[in-house]
C-alpha atoms as a PDB file:
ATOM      1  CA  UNK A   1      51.245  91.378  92.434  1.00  0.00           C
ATOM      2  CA  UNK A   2      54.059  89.263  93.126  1.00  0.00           C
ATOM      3  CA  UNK A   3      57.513  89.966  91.935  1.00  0.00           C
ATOM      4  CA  UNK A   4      58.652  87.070  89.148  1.00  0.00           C
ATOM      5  CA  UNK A   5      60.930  84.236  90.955  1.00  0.00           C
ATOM      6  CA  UNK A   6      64.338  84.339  89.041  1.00  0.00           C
ATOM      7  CA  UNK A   7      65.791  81.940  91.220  1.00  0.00           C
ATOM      8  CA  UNK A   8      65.772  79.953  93.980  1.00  0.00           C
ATOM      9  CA  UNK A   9      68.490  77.969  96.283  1.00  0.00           C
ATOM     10  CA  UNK A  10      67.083  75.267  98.655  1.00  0.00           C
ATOM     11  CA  UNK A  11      69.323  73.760 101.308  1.00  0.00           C
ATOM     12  CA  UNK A  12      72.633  73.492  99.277  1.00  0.00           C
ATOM     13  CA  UNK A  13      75.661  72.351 100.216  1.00  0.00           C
ATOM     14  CA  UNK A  14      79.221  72.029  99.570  1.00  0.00           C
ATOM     15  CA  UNK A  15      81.738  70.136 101.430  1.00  0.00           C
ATOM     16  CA  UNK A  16      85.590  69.654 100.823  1.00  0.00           C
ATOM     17  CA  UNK A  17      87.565  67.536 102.931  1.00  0.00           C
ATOM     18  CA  UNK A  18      87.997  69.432 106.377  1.00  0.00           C
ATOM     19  CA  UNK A  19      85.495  72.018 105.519  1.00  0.00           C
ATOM     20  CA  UNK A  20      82.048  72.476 104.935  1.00  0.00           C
ATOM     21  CA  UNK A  21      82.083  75.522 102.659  1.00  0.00           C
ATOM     22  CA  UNK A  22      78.324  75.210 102.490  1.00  0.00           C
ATOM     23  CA  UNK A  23      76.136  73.762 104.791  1.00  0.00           C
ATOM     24  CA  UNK A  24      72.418  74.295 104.099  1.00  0.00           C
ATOM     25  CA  UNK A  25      71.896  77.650 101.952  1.00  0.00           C
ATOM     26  CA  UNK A  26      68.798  78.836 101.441  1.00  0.00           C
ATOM     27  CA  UNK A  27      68.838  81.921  98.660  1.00  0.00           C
ATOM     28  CA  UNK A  28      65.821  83.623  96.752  1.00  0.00           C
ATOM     29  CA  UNK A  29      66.295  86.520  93.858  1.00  0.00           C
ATOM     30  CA  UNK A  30      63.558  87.566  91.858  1.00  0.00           C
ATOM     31  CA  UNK A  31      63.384  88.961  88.545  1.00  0.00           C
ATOM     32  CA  UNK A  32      65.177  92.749  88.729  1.00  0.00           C
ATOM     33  CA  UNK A  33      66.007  92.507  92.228  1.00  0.00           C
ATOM     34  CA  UNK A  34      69.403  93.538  92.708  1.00  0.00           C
ATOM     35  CA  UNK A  35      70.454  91.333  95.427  1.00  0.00           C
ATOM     36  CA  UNK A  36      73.916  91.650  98.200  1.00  0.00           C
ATOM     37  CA  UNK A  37      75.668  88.195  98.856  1.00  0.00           C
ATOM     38  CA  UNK A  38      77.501  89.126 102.138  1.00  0.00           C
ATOM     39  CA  UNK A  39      79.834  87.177 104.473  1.00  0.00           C
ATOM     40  CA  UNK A  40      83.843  87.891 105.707  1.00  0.00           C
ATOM     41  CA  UNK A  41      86.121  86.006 103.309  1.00  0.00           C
ATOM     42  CA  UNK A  42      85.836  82.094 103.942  1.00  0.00           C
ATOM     43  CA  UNK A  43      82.651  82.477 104.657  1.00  0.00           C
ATOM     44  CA  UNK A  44      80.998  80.609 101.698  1.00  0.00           C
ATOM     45  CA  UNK A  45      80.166  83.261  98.824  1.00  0.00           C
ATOM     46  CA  UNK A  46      82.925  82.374  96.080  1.00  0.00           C
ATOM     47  CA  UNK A  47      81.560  78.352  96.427  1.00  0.00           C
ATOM     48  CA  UNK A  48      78.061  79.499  96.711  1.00  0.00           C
ATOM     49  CA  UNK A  49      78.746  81.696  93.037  1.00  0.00           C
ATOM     50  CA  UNK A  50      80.388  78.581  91.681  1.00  0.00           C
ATOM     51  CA  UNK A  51      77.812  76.321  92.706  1.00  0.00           C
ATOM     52  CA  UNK A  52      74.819  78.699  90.569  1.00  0.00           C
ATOM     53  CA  UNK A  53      77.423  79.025  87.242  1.00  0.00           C
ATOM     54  CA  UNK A  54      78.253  75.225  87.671  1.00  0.00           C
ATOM     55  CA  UNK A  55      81.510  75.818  88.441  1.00  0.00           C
ATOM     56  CA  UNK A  56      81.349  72.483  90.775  1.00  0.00           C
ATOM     57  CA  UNK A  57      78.680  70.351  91.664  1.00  0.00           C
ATOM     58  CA  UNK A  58      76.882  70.695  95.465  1.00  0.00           C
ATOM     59  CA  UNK A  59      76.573  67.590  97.448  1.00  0.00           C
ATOM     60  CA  UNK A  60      73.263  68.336  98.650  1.00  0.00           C
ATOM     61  CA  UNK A  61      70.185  70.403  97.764  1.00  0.00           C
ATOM     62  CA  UNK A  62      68.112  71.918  94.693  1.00  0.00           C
ATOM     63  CA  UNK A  63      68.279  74.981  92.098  1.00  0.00           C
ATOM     64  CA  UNK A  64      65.323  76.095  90.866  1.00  0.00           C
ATOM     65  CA  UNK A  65      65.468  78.348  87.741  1.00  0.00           C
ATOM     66  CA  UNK A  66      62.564  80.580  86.515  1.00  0.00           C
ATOM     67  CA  UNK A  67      60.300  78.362  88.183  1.00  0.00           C
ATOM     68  CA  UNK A  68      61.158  75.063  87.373  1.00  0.00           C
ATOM     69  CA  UNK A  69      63.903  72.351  88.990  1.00  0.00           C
ATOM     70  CA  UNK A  70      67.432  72.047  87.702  1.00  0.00           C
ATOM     71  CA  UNK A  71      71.245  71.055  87.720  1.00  0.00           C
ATOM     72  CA  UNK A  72      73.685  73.304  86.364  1.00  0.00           C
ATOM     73  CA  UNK A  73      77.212  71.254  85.719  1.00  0.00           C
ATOM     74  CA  UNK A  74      78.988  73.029  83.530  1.00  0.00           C
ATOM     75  CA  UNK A  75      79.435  76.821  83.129  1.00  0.00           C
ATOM     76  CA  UNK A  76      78.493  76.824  79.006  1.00  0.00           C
ATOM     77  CA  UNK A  77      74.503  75.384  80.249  1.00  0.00           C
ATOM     78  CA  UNK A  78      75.220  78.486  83.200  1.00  0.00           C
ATOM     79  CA  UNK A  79      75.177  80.623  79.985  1.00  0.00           C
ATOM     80  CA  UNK A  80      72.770  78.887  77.804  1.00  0.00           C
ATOM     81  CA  UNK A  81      70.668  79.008  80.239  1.00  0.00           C
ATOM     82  CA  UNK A  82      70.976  83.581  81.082  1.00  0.00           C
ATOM     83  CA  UNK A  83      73.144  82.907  84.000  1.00  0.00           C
ATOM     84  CA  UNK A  84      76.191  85.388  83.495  1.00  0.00           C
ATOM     85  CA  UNK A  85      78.830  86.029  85.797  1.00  0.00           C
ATOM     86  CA  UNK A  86      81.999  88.652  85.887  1.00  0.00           C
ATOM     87  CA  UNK A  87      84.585  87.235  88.183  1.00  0.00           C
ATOM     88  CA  UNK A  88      86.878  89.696  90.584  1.00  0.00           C
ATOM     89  CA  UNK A  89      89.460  88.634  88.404  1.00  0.00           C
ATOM     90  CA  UNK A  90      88.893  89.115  84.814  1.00  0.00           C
ATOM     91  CA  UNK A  91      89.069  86.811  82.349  1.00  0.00           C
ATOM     92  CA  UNK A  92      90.307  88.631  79.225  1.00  0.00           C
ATOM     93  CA  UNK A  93      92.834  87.703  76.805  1.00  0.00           C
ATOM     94  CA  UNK A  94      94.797  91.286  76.229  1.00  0.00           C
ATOM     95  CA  UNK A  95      96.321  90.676  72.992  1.00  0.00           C
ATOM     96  CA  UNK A  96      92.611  90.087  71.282  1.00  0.00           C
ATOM     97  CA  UNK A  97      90.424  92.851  70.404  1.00  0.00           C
ATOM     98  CA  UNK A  98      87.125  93.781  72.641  1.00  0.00           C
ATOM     99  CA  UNK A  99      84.843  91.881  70.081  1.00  0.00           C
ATOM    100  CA  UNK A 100      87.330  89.125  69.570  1.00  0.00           C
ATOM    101  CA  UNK A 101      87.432  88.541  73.622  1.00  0.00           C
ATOM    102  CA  UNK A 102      83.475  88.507  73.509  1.00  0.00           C
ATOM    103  CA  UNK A 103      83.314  86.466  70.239  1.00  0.00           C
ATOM    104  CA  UNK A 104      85.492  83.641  72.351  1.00  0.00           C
ATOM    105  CA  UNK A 105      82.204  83.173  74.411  1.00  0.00           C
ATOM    106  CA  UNK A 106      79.570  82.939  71.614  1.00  0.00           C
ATOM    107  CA  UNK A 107      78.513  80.304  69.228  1.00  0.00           C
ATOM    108  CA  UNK A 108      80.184  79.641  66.486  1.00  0.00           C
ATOM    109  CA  UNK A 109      77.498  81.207  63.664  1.00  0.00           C
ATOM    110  CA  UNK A 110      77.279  84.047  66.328  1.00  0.00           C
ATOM    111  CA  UNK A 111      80.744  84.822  66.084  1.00  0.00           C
ATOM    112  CA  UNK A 112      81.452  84.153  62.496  1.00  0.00           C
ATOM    113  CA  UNK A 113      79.479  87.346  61.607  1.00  0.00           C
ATOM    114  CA  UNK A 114      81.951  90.258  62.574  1.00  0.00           C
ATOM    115  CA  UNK A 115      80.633  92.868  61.425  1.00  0.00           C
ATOM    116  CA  UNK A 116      77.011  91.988  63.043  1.00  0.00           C
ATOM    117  CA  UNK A 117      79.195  91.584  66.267  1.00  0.00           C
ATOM    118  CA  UNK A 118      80.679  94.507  65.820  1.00  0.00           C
ATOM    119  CA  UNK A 119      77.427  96.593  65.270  1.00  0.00           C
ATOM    120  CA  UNK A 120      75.909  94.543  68.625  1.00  0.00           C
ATOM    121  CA  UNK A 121      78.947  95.640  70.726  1.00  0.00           C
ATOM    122  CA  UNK A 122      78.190  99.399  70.037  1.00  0.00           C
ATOM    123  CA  UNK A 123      74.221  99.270  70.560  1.00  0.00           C
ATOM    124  CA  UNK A 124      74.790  96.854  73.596  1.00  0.00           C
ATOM    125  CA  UNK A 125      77.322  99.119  75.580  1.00  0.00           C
ATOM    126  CA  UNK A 126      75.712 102.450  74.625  1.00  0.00           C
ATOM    127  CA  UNK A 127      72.491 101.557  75.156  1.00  0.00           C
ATOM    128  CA  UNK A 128      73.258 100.940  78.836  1.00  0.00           C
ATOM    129  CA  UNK A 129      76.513 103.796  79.191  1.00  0.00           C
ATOM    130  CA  UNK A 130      79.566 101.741  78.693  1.00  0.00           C
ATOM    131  CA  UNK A 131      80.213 102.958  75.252  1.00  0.00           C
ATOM    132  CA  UNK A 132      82.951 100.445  73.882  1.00  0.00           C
ATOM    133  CA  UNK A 133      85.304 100.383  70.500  1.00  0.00           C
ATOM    134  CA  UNK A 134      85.326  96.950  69.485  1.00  0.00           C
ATOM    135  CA  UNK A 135      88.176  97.426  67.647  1.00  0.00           C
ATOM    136  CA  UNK A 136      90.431  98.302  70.619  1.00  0.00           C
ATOM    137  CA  UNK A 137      92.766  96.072  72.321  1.00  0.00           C
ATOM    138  CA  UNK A 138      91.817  94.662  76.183  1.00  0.00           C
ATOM    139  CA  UNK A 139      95.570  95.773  76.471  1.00  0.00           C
ATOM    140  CA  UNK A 140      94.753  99.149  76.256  1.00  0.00           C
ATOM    141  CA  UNK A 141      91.601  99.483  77.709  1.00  0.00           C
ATOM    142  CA  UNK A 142      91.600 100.421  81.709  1.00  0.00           C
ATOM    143  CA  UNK A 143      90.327  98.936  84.614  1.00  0.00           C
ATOM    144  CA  UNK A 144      86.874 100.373  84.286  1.00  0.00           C
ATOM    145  CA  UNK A 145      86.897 100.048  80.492  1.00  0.00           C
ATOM    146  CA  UNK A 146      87.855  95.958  80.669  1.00  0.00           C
ATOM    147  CA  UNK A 147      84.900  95.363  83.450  1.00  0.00           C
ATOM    148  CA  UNK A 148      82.937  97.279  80.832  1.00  0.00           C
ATOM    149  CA  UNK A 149      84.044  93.989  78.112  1.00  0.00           C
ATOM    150  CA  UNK A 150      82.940  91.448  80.959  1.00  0.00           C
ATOM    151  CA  UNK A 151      79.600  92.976  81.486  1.00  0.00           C
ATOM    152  CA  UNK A 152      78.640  93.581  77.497  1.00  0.00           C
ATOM    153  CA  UNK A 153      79.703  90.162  77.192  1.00  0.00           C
ATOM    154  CA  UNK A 154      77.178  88.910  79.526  1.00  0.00           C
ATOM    155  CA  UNK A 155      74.247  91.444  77.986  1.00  0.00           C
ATOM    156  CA  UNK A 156      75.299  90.012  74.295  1.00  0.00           C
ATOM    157  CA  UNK A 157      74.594  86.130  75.722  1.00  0.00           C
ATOM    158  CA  UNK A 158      71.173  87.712  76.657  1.00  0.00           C
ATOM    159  CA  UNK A 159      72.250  86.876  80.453  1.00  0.00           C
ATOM    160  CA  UNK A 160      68.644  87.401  82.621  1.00  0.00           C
ATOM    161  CA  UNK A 161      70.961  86.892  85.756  1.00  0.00           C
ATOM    162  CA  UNK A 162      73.892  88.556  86.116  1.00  0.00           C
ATOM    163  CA  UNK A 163      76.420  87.874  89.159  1.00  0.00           C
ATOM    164  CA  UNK A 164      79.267  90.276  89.984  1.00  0.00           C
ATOM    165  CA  UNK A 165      82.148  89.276  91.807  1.00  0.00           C
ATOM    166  CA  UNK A 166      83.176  92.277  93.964  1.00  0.00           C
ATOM    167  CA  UNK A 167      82.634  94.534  90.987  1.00  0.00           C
ATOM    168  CA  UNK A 168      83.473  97.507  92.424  1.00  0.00           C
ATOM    169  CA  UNK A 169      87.304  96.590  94.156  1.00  0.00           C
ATOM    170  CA  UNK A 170      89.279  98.112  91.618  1.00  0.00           C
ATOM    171  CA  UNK A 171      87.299 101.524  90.471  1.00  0.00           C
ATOM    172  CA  UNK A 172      87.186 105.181  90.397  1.00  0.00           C
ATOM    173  CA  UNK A 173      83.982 106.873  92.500  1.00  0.00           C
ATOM    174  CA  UNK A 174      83.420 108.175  89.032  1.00  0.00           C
ATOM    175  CA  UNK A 175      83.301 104.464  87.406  1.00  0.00           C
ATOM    176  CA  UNK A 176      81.508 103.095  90.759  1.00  0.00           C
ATOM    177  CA  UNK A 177      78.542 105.550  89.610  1.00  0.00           C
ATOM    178  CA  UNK A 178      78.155 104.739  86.228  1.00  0.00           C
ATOM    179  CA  UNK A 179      78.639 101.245  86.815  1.00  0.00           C
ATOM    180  CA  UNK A 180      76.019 101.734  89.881  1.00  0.00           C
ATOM    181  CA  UNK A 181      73.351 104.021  86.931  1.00  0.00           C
ATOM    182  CA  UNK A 182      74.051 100.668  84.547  1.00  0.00           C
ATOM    183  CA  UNK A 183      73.154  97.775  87.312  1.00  0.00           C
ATOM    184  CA  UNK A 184      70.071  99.995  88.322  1.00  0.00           C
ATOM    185  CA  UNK A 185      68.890 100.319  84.147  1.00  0.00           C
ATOM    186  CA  UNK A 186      69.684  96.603  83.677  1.00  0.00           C
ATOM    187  CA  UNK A 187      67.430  95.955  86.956  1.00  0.00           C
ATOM    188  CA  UNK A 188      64.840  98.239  85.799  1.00  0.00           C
ATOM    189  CA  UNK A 189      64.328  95.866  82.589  1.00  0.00           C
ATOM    190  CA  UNK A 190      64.150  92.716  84.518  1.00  0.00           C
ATOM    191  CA  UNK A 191      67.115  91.474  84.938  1.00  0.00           C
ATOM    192  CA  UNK A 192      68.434  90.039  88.474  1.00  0.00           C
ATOM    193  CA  UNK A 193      71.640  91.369  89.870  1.00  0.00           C
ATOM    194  CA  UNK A 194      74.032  88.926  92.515  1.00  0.00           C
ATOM    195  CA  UNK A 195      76.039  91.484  94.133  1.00  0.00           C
ATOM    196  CA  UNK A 196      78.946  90.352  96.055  1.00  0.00           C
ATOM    197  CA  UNK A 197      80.514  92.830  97.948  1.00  0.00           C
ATOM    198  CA  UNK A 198      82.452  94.259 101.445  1.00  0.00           C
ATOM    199  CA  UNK A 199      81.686  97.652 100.824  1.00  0.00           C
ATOM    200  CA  UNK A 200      78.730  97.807 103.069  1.00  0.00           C
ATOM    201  CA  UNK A 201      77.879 101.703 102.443  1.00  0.00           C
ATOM    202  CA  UNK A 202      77.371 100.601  98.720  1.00  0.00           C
ATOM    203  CA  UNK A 203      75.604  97.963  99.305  1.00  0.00           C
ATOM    204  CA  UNK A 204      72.897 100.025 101.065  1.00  0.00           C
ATOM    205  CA  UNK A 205      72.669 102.602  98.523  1.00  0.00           C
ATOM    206  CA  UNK A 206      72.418 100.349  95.913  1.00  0.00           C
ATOM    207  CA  UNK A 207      71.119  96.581  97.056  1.00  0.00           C
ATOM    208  CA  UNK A 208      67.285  96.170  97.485  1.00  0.00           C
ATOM    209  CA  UNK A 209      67.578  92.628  99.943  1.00  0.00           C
ATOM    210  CA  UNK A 210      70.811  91.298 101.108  1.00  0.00           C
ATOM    211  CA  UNK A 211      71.600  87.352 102.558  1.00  0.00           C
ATOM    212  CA  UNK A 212      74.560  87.210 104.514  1.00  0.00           C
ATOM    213  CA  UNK A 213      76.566  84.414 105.353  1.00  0.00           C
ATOM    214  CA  UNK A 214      78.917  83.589 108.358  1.00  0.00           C
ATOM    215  CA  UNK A 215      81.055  80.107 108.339  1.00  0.00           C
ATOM    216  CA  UNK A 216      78.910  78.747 105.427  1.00  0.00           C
ATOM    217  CA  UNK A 217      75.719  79.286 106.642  1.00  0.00           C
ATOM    218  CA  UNK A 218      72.768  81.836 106.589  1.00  0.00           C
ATOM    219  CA  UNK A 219      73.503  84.302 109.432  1.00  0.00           C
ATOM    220  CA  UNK A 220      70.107  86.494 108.224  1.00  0.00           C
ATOM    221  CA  UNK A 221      68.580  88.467 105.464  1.00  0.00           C
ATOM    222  CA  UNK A 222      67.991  91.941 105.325  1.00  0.00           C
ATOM    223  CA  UNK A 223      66.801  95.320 103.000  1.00  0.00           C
ATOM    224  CA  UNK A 224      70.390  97.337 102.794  1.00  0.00           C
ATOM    225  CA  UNK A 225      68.441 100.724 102.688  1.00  0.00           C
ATOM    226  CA  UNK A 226      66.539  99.923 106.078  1.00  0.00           C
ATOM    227  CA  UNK A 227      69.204  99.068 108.711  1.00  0.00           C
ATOM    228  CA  UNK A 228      72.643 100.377 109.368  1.00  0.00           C
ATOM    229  CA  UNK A 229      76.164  99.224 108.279  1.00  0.00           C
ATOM    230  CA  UNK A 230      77.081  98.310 111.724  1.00  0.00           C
ATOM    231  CA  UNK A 231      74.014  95.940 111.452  1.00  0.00           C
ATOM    232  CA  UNK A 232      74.767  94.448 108.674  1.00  0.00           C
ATOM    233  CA  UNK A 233      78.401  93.660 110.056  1.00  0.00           C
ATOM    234  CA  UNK A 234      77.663  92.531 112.604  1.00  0.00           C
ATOM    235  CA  UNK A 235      75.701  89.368 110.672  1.00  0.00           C
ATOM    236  CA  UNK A 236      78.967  89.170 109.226  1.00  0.00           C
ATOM    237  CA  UNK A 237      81.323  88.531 112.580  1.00  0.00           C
ATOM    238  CA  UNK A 238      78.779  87.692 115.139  1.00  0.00           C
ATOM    239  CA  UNK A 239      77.536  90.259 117.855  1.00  0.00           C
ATOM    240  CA  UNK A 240      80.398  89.314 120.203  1.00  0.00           C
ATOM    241  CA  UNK A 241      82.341  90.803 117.861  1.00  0.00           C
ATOM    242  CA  UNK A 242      83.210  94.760 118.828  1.00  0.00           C
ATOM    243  CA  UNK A 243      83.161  96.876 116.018  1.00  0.00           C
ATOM    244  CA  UNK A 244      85.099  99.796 115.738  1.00  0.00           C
ATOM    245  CA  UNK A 245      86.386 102.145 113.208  1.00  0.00           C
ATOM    246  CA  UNK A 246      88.750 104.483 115.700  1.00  0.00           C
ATOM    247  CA  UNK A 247      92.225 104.058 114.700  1.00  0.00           C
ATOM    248  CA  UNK A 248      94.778 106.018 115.631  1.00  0.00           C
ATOM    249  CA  UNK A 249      96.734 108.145 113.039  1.00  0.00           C
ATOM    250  CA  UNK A 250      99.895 107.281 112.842  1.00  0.00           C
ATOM    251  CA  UNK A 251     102.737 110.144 112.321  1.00  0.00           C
ATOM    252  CA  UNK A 252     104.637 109.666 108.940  1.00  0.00           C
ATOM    253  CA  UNK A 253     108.567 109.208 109.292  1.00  0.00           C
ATOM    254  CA  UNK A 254     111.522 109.539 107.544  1.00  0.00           C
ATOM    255  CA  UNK A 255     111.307 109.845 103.773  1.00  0.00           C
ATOM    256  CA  UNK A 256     111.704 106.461 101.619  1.00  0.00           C
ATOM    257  CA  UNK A 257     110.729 106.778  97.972  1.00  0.00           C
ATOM    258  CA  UNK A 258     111.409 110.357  96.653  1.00  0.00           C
ATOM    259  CA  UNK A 259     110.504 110.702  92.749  1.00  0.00           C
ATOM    260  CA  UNK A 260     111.625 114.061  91.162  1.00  0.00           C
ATOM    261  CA  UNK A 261     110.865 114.942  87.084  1.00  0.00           C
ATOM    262  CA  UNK A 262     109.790 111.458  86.208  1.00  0.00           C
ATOM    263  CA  UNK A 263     109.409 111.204  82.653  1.00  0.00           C
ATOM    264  CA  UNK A 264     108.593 107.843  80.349  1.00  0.00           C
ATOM    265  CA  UNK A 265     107.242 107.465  76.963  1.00  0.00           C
ATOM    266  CA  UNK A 266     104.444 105.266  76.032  1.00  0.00           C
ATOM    267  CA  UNK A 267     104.633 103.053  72.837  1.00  0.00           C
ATOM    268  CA  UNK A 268     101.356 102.505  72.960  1.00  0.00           C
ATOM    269  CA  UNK A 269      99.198 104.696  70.800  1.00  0.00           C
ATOM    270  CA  UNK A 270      96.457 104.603  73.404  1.00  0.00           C
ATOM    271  CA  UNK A 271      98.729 104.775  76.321  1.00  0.00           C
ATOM    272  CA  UNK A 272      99.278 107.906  79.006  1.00  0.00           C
ATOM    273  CA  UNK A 273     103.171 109.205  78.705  1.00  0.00           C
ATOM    274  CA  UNK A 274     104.440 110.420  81.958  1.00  0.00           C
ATOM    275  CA  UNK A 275     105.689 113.962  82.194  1.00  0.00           C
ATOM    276  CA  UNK A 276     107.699 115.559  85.148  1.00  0.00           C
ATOM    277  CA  UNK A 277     105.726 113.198  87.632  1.00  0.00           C
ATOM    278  CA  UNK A 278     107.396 114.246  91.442  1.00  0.00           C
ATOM    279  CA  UNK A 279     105.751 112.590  94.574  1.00  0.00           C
ATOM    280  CA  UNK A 280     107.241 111.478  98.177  1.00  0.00           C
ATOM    281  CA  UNK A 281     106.518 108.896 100.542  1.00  0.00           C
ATOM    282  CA  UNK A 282     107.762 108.820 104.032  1.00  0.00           C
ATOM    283  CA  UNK A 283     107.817 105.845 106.091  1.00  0.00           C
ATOM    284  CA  UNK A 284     104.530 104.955 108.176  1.00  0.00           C
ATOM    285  CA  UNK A 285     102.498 107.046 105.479  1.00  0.00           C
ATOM    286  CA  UNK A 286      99.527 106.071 102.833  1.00  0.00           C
ATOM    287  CA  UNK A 287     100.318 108.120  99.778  1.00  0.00           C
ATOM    288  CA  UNK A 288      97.096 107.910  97.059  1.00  0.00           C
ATOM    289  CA  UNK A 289      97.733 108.436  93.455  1.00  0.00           C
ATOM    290  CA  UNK A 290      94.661 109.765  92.411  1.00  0.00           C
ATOM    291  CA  UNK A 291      93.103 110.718  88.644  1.00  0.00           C
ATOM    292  CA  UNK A 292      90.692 110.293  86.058  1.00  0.00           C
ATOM    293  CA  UNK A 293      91.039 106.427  84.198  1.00  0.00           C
ATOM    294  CA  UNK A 294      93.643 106.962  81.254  1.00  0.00           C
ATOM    295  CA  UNK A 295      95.548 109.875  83.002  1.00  0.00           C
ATOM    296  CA  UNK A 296      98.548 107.601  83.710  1.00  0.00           C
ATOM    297  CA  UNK A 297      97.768 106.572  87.109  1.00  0.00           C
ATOM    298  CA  UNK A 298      99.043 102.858  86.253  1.00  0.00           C
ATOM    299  CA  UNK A 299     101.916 104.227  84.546  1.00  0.00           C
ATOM    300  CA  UNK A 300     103.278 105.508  87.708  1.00  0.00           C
END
């Protein structure tokens, strides 16, 4: 039996002056597919996104939805009608509570009703493993934790399509997984997944079809899982393109940040305090700053 069509992209296209940022997209996700948008930057994914949460308005082609033809200018109808999308950059007001940041997207006899949101915020995000207070403030939430807001947001609006804007840019392997377990639960129940991404390794262990794009057009479609990464990049850049990862390691030089017994004090009440922190960096050298979300990594 056929898989449910969620939606389905015919021929779009975007121009601005000097560029055609879209130029005849074809695009087909069906209901719990989780689906890869791929392409090197410029290559037509962030106007392509835009274009589905009405954003802006393409100059040519047609959106079907669920079956049936339509035009999506504004991104309040994107949401009316399940379309929900978590930009790269989030868009979270930190001085507001969690619920008070989702409430701002709601109608108004949704959001009157605190408690009732309150109550919807807990059974939303535990139900799928992003257990949130939504009490707290976005200030002192983390990375993970705020990403966490955006999605429950989207779940609360009853979103049936959900589009993530390299989700996964700013995480610990630890939130990468649960975040990876959550998309694969949400998938299980139906709902379609646009996965924009340039982590190709995570794409194949987590993407069941993927459409690249190269210079605002369709360079091929493929299923993550069943070809390589080199494949896949190279319907990113074009097969003229070599690809290689052999780089050669460079030798760290003189030292030019040396931190001995850091200490600093956190007035926030859900903030990390820093304690006798020491760490070096020489010149020519990547240093990581590694730990658990909430440990003080940011701090530092």
């Amino acid at each position: 039996m056929a898989a449910a069509l969620r939606l389905k992209l015919k021929n779009i296209v975007k121009e601005y002056p000097g560029c055609r940022a879209n130029d005849g997209i074809d695009l087909t996700v069906e209901a719990g597919e989780i689906h890869a948008l791929l392409g090197e930057n410029g290559a037509g994914k962030s106007t392509l996104m835009k274009v589905i949460y009405g954003v802006v308005q393409p100059d040519e082609g047609r959106m079907l939805w669920n079956g049936h033809e339509v035009r999506v200018t504004s991104p309040a109808q994107a949401r009316s009608m399940g379309i929900g999308m978590v930009f790269q950059h989030f868009s979270l007001f930190e001085t507001l509570t969690v619920a008070e940041n989702i409430a701002l997207s709601l109608p108004p006899f949704e959001a009157r009703d605190r408690k009732r949101l309150d109550e919807r915020i807990r059974e939303v995000s535990e139900r799928y493993g992003m257990a949130l207070d939504p009490r707290r403030y976005v200030s002192t939430l983390s990375v993970g934790e705020r990403q966490r807001v955006e999605i429950v947001r989207c779940l609360i609006q009853e979103s049936t399509l959900l589009i993530l804007d390299e989700p996964t840019s700013v995480l610990t392997p630890h939130e990468v997984s649960s975040l990876f377990a959550t998309l694969r639960q949400l998938a299980s129940e139906g709902c379609s997944i646009l996965f924009i991404s340039h982590k190709l390794e995570e794409v194949r262990n987590l993407c069941h079809n993927a459409t690249v794009l190269r210079q605002g057009r369709v360079s091929g479609d493929c299923r993550p899982a069943e070809v390589s990464a080199n494949d896949i990049a190279r319907l990113m850049v074009g097969n003229d393109t070599p690809i290689s990862t052999q780089v050669t390691a460079a030798e760290p030089g003189e030292v030019l940040l040396n931190v001995r017994a850091l200490k600093w004090k956190s007035n926030d009440p859900f903030g990390t305090s820093l304690k006798s922190v020491a760490l070096e960096l020489r010149k020519g050298e990547i240093v990581g700053i590694a730990g658990v979300a909430g440990n003080g990594r940011m701090s530092c």
